[in-house]
N, C-alpha and C. Protein backbone atom coordinates (compact mmCIF):
# COMPACT_ATOMS: atom_id res chain seq x y z
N UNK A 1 0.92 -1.51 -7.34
CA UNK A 1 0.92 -2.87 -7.80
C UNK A 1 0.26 -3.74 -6.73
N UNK A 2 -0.44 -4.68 -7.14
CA UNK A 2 -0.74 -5.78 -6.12
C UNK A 2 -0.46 -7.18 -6.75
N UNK A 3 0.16 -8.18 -5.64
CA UNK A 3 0.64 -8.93 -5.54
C UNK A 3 0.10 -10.38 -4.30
N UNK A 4 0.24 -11.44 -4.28
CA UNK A 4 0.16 -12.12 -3.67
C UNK A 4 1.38 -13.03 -3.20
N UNK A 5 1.38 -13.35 -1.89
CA UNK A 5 2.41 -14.05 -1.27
C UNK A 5 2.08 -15.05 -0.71
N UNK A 6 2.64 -16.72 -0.79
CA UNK A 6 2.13 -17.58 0.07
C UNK A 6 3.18 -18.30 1.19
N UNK A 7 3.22 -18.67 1.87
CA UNK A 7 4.04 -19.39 3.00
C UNK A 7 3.22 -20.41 3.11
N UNK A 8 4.35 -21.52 3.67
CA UNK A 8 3.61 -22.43 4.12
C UNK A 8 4.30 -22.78 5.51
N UNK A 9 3.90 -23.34 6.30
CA UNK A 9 4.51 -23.96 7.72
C UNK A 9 4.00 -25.27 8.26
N UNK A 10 4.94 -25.40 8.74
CA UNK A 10 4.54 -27.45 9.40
C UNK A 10 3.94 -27.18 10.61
N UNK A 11 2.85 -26.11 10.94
CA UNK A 11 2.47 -25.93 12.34
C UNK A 11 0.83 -25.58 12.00
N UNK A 12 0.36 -25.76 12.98
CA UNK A 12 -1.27 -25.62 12.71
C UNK A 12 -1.69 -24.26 12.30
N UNK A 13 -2.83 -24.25 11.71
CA UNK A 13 -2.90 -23.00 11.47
C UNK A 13 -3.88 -22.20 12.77
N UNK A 14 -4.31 -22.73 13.68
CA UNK A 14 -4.87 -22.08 14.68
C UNK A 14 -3.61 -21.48 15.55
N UNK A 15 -2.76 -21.95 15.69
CA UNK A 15 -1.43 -21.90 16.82
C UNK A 15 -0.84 -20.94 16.02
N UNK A 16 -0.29 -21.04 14.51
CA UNK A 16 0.07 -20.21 13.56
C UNK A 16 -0.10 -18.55 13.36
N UNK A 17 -1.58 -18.52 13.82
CA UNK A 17 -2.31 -17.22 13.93
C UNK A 17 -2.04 -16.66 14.96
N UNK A 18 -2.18 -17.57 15.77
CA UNK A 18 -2.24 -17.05 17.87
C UNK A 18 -0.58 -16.65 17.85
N UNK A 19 0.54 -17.18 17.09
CA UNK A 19 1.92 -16.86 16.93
C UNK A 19 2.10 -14.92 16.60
N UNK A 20 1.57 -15.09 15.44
CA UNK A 20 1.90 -13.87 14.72
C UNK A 20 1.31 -12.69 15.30
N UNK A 21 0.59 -12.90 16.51
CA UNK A 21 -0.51 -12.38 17.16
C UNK A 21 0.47 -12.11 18.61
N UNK A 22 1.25 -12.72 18.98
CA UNK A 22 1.97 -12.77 20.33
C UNK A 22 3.30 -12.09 19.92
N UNK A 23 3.23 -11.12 20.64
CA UNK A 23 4.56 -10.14 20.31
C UNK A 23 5.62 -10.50 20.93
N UNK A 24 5.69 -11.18 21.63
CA UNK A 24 6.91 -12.03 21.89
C UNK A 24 7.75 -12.93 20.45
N UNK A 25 6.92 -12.91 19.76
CA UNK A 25 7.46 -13.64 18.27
C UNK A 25 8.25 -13.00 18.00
N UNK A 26 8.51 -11.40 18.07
CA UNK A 26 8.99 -10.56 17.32
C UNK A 26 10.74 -10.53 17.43
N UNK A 27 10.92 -11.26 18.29
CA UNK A 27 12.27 -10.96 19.31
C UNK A 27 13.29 -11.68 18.38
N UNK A 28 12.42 -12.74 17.92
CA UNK A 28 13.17 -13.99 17.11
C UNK A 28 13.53 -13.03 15.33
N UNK A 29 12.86 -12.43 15.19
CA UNK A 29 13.20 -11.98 13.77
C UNK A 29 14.43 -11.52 13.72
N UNK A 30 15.41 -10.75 15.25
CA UNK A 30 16.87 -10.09 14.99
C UNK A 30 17.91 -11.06 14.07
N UNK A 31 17.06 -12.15 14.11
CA UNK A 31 18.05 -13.30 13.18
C UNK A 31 17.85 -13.25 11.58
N UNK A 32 16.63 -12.36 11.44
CA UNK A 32 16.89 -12.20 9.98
C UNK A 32 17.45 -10.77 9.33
N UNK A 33 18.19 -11.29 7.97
CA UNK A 33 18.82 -10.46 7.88
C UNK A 33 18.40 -9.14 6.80
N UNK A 34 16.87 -8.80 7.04
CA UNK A 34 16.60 -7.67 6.05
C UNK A 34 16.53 -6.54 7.07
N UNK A 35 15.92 -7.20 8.46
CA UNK A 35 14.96 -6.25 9.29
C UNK A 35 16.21 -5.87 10.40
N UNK A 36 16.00 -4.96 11.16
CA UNK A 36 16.36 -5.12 12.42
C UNK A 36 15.45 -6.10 13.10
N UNK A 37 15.64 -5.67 14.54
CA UNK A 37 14.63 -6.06 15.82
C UNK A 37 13.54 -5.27 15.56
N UNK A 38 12.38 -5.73 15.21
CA UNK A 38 11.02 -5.05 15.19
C UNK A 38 11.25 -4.25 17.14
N UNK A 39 9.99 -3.60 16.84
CA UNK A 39 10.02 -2.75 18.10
C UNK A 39 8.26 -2.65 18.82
N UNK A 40 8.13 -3.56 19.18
CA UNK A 40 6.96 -3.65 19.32
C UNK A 40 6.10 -2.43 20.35
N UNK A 41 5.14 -2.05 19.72
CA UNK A 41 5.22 -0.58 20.34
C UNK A 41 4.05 -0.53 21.15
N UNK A 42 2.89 -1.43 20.73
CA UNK A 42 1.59 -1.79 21.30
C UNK A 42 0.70 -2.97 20.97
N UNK A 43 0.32 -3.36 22.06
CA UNK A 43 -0.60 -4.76 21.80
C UNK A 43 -1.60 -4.39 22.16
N UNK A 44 -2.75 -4.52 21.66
CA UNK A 44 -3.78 -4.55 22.45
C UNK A 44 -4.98 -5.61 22.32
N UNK A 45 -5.64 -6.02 23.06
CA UNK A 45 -6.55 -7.40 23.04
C UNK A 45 -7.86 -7.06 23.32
N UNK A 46 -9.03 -7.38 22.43
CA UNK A 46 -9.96 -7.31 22.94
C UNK A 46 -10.66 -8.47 21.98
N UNK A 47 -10.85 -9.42 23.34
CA UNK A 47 -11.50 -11.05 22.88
C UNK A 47 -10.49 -11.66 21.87
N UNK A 48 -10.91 -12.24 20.87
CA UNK A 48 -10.33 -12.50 19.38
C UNK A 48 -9.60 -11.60 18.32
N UNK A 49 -9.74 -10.85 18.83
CA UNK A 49 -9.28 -9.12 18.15
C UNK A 49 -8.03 -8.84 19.04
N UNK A 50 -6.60 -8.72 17.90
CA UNK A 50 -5.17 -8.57 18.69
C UNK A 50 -4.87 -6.98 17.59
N UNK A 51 -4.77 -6.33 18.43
CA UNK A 51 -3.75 -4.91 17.52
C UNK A 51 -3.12 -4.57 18.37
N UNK A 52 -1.75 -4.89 16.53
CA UNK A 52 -0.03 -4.43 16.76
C UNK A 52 0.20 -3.40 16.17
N UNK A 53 0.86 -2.72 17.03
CA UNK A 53 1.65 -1.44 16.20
C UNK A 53 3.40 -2.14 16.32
N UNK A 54 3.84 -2.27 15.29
CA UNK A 54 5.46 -2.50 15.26
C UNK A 54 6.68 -1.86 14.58
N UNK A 55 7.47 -1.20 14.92
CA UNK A 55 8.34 -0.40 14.15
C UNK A 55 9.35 -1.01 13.48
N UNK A 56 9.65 -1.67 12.14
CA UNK A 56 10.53 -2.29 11.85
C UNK A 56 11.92 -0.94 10.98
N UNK A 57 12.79 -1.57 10.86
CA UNK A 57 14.38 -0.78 10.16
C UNK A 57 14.47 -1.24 9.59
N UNK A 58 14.94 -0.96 7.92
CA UNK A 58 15.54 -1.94 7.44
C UNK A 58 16.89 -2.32 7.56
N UNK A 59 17.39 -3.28 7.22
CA UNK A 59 19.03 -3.59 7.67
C UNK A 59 19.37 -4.39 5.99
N UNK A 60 19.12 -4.37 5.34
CA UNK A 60 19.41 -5.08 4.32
C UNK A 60 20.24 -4.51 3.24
N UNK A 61 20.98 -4.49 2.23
CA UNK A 61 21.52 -3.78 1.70
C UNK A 61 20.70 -3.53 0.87
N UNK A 62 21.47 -2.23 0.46
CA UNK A 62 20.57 -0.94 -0.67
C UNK A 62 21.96 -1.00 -1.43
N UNK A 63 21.33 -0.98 -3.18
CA UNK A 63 22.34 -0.43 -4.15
C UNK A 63 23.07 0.83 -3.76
N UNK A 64 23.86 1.63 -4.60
CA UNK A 64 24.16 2.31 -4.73
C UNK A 64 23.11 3.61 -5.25
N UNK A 65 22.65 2.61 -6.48
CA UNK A 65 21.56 3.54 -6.94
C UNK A 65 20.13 4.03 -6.23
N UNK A 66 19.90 3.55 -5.06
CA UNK A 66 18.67 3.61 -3.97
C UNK A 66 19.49 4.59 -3.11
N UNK A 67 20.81 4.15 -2.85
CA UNK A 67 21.32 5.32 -1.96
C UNK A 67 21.61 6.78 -2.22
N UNK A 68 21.37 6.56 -3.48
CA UNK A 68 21.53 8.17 -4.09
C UNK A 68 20.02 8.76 -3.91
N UNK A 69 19.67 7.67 -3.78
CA UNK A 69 17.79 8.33 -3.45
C UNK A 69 17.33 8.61 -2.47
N UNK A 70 17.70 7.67 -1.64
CA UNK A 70 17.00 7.02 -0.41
C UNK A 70 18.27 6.96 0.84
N UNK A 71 18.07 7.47 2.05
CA UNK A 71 18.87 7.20 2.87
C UNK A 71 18.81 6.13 4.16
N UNK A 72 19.54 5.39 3.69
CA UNK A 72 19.19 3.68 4.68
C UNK A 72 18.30 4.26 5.94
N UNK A 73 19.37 5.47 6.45
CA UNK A 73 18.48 5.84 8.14
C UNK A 73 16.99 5.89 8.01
N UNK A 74 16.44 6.29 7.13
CA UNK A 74 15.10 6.67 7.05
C UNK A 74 14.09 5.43 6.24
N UNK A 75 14.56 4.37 6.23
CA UNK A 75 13.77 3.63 5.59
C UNK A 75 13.37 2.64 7.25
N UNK A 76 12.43 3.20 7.89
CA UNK A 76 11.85 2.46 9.00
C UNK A 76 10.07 3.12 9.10
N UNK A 77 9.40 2.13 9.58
CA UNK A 77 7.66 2.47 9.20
C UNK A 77 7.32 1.42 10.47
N UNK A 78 6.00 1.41 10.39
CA UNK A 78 4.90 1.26 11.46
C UNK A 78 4.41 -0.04 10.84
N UNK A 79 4.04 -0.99 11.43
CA UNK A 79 3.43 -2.12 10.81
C UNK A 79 2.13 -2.14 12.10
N UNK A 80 0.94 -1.65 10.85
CA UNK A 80 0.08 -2.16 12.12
C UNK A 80 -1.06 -2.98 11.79
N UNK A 81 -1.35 -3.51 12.22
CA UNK A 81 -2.35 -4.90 12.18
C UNK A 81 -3.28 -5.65 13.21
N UNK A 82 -4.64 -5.58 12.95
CA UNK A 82 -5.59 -6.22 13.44
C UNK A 82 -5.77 -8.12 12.88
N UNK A 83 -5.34 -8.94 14.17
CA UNK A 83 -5.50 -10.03 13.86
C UNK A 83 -7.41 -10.61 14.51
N UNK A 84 -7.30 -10.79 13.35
CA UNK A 84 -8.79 -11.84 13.93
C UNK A 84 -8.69 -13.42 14.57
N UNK A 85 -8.48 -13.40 15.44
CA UNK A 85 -7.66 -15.11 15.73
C UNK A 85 -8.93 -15.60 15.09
N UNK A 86 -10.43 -15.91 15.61
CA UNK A 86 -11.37 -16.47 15.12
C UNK A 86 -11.15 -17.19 13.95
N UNK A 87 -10.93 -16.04 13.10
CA UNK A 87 -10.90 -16.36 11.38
C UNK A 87 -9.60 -16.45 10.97
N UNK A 88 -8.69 -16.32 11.92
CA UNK A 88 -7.20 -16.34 11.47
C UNK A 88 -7.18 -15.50 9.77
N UNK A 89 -7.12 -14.34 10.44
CA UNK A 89 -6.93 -13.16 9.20
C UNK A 89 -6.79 -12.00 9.61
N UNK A 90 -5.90 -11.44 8.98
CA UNK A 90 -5.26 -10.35 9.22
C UNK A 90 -5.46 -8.99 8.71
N UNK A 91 -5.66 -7.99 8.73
CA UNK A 91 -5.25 -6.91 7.82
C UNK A 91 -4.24 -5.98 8.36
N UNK A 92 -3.46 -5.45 7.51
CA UNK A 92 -2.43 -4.75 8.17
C UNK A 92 -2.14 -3.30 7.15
N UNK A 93 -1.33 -1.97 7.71
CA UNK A 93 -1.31 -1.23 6.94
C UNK A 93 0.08 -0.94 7.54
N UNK A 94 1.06 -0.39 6.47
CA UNK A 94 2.02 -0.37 6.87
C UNK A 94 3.09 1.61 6.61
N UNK A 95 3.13 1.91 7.73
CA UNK A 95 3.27 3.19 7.81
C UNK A 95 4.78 3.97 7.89
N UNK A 96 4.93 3.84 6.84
CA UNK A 96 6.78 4.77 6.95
C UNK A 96 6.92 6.29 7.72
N UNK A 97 7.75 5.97 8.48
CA UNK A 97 8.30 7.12 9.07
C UNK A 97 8.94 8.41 8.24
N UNK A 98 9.14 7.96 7.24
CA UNK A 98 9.61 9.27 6.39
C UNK A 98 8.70 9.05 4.94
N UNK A 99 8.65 10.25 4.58
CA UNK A 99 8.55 10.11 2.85
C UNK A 99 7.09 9.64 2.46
N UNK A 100 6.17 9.71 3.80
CA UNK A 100 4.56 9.48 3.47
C UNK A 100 3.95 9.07 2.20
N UNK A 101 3.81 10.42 2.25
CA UNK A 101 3.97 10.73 1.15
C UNK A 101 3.98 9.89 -0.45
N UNK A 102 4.90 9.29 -0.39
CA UNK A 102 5.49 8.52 -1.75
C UNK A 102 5.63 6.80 -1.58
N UNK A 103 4.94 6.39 -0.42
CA UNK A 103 4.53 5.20 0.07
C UNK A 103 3.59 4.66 0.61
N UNK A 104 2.80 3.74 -0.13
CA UNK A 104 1.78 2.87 0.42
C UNK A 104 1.24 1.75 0.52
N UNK A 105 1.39 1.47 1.47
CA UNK A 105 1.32 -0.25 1.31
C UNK A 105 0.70 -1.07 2.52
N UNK A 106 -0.64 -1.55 2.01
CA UNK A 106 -1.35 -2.33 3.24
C UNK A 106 -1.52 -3.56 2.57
N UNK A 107 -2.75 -4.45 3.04
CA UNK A 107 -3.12 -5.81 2.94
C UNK A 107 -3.79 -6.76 3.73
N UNK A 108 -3.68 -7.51 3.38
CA UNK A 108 -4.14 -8.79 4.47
C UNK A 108 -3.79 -10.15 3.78
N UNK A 109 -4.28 -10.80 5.00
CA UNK A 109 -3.94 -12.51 4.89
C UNK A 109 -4.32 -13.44 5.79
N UNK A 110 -4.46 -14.69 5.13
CA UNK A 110 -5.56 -15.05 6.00
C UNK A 110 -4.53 -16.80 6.34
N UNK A 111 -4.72 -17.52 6.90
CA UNK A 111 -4.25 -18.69 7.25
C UNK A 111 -5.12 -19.79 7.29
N UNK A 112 -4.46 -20.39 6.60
CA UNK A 112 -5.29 -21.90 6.17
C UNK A 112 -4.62 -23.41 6.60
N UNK A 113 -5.64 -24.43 7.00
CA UNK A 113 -5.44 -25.60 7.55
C UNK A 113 -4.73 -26.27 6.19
N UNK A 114 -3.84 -26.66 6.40
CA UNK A 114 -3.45 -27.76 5.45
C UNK A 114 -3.47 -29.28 6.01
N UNK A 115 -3.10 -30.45 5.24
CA UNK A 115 -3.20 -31.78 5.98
C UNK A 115 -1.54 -31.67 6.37
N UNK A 116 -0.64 -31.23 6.11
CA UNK A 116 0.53 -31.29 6.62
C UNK A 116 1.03 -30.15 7.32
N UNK A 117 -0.01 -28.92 7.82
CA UNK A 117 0.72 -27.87 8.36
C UNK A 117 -0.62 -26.85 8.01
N UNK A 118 -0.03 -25.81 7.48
CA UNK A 118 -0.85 -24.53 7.13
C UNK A 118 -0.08 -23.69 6.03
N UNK A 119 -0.92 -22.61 5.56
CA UNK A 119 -0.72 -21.96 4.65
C UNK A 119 -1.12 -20.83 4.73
N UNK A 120 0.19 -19.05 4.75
CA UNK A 120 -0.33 -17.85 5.10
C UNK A 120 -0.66 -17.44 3.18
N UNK A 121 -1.50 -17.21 3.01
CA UNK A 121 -1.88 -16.85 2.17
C UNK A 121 -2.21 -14.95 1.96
N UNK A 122 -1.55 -14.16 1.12
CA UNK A 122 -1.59 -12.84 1.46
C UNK A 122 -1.85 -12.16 0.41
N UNK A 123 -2.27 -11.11 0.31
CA UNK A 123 -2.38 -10.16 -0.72
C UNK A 123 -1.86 -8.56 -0.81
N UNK A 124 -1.19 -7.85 -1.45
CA UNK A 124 -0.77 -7.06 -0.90
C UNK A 124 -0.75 -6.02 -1.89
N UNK A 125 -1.24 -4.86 -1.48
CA UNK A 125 -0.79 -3.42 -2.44
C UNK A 125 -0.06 -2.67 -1.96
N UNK A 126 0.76 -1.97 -2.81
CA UNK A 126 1.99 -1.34 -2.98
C UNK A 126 2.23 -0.47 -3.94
N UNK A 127 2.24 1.10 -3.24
CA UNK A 127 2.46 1.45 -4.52
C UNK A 127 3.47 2.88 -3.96
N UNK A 128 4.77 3.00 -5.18
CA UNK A 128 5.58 4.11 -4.36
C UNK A 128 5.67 4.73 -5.65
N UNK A 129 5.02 6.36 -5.21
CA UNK A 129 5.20 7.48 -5.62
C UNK A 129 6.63 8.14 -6.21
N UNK A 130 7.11 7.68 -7.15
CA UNK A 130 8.78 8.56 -7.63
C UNK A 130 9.08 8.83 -8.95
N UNK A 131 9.35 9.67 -9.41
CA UNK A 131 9.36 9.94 -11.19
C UNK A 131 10.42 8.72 -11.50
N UNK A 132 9.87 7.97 -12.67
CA UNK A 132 11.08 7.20 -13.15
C UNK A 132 11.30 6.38 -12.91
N UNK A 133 11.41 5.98 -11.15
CA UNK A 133 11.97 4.74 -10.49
C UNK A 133 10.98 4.17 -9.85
N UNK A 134 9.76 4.65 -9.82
CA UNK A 134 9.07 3.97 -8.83
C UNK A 134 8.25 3.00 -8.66
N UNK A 135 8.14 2.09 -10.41
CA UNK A 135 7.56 0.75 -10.61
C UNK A 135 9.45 0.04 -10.30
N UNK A 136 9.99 0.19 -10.37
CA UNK A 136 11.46 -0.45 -10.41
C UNK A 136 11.72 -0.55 -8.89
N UNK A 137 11.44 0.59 -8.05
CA UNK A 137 11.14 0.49 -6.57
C UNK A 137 10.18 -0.40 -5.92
N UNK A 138 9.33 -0.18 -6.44
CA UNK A 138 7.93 -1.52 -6.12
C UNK A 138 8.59 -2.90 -6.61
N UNK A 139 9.05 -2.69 -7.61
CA UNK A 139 9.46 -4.57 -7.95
C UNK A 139 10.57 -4.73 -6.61
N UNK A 140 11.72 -3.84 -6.46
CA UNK A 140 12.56 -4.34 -5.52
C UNK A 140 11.66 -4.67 -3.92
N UNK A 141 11.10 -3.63 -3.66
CA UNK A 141 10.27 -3.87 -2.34
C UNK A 141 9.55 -5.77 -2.57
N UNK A 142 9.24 -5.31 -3.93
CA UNK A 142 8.78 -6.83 -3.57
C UNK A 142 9.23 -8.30 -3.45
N UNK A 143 10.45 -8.20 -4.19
CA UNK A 143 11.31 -8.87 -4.62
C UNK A 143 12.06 -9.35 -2.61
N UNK A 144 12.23 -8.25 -1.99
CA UNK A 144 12.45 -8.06 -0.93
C UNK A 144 11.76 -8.80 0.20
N UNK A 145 10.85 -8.52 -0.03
CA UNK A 145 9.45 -8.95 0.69
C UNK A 145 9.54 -10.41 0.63
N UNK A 146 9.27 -10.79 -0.35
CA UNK A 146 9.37 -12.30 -1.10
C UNK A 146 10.33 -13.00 0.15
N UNK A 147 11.87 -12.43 -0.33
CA UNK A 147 12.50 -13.07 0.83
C UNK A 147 12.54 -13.38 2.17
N UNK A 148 12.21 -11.95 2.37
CA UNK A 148 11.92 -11.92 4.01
C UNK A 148 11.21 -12.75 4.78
N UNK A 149 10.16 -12.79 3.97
CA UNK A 149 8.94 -13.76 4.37
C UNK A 149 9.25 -15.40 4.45
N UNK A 150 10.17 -15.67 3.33
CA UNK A 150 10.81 -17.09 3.18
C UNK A 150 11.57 -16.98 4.55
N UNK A 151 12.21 -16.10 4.72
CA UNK A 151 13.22 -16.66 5.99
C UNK A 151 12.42 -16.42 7.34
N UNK A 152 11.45 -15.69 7.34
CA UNK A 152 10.74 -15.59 8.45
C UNK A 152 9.59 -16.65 8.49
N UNK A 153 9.72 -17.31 8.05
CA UNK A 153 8.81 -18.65 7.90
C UNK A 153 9.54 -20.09 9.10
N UNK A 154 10.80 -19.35 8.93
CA UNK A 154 11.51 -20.29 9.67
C UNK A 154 11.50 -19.90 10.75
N UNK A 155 11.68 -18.77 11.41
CA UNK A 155 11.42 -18.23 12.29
C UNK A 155 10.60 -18.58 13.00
N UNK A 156 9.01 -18.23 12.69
CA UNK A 156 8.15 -18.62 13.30
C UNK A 156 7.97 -20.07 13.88
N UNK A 157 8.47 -21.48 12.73
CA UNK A 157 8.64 -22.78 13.46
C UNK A 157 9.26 -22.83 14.64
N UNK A 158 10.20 -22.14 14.34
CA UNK A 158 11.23 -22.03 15.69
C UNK A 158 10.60 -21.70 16.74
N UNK A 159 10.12 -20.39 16.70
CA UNK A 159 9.07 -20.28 17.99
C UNK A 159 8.55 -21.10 18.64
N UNK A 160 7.48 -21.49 17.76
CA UNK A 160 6.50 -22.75 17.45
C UNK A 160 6.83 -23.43 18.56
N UNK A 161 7.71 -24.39 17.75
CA UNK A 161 8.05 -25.51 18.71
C UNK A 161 9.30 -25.45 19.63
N UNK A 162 9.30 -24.32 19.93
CA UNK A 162 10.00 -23.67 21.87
C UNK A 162 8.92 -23.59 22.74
N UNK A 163 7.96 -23.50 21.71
CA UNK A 163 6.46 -22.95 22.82
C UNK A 163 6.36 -24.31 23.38
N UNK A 164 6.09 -25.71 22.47
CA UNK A 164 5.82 -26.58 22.72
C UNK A 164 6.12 -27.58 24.02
């Protein structure tokens, strides 16, 4: 499935980019409640060009019916991503530690000037491999996602303006 996601934030979108780009951001997410503490595993910089490798967990609750599938321990993956500060845009591919296989999901997104702030604008494919459940799995991932992103929106202000 592909999907689009938008955020918006009361912070510039040049500073916005250079944020999501500084792995020190990452520290602030233990406050939300899907993820663990991302695990930031590598930065690397060259000019305008930032690549992250980040290991996120999930921490969020799973039905009953996911747990008969799926075992919480093993739902943790690789988030890795080339930021373009220049163009403030992203692409990212995102790599599960278990179950390869039957998961895939990359994207990008790009950040835009607004007159009151900015706007992450994203696009995203997703698609999980499972007899039966696995458009019903994709809606929850996304459904998921959706949120996360809302509360990590706040997050990032927070940063923001500590940096300030």
């Amino acid at each position: 499935m592909r999907f689009t996601v938008e955020q918006r934030f009361r912070t510039g979108a040049e500073e916005t980019a250079r944020a999501f780009a500084d792995p020190d951001l990452y520290a602030g997410f233990a406050a939300l409640p899907k993820v663990s503490v991302p695990d930031v595993l590598s930065c690397e910089r060259d000019g305008e060009l930032v690549h992250l490798r980040i290991r996120y967990r999930f921490a969020g609750h799973l039905s009953s019916a996911a747990r008969a599938v799926i075992d919480p321990e093993q739902l943790t993956w690789v988030d890795e991503s080339t930021h373009d500060l220049a163009r403030r845009h992203v692409r990212f591919v995102l790599r599960p530690d278990h179950h390869a296989g039957r998961f895939r999901c990359s994207g990008d997104y790009r950040i835009e000037p607004l007159d009151d702030g900015c706007r992450r604008h994203a696009t995203i494919d997703l698609k999980v491999s499972a007899p039966f459940v696995g458009g019903a799995v994709e809606r929850a991932i996304e459904s998921g996602l959706r949120e996360h992103l809302a509360d990590e929106t706040r997050v990032v202000e927070a940063y923001l303006a500590g940096r300030r």
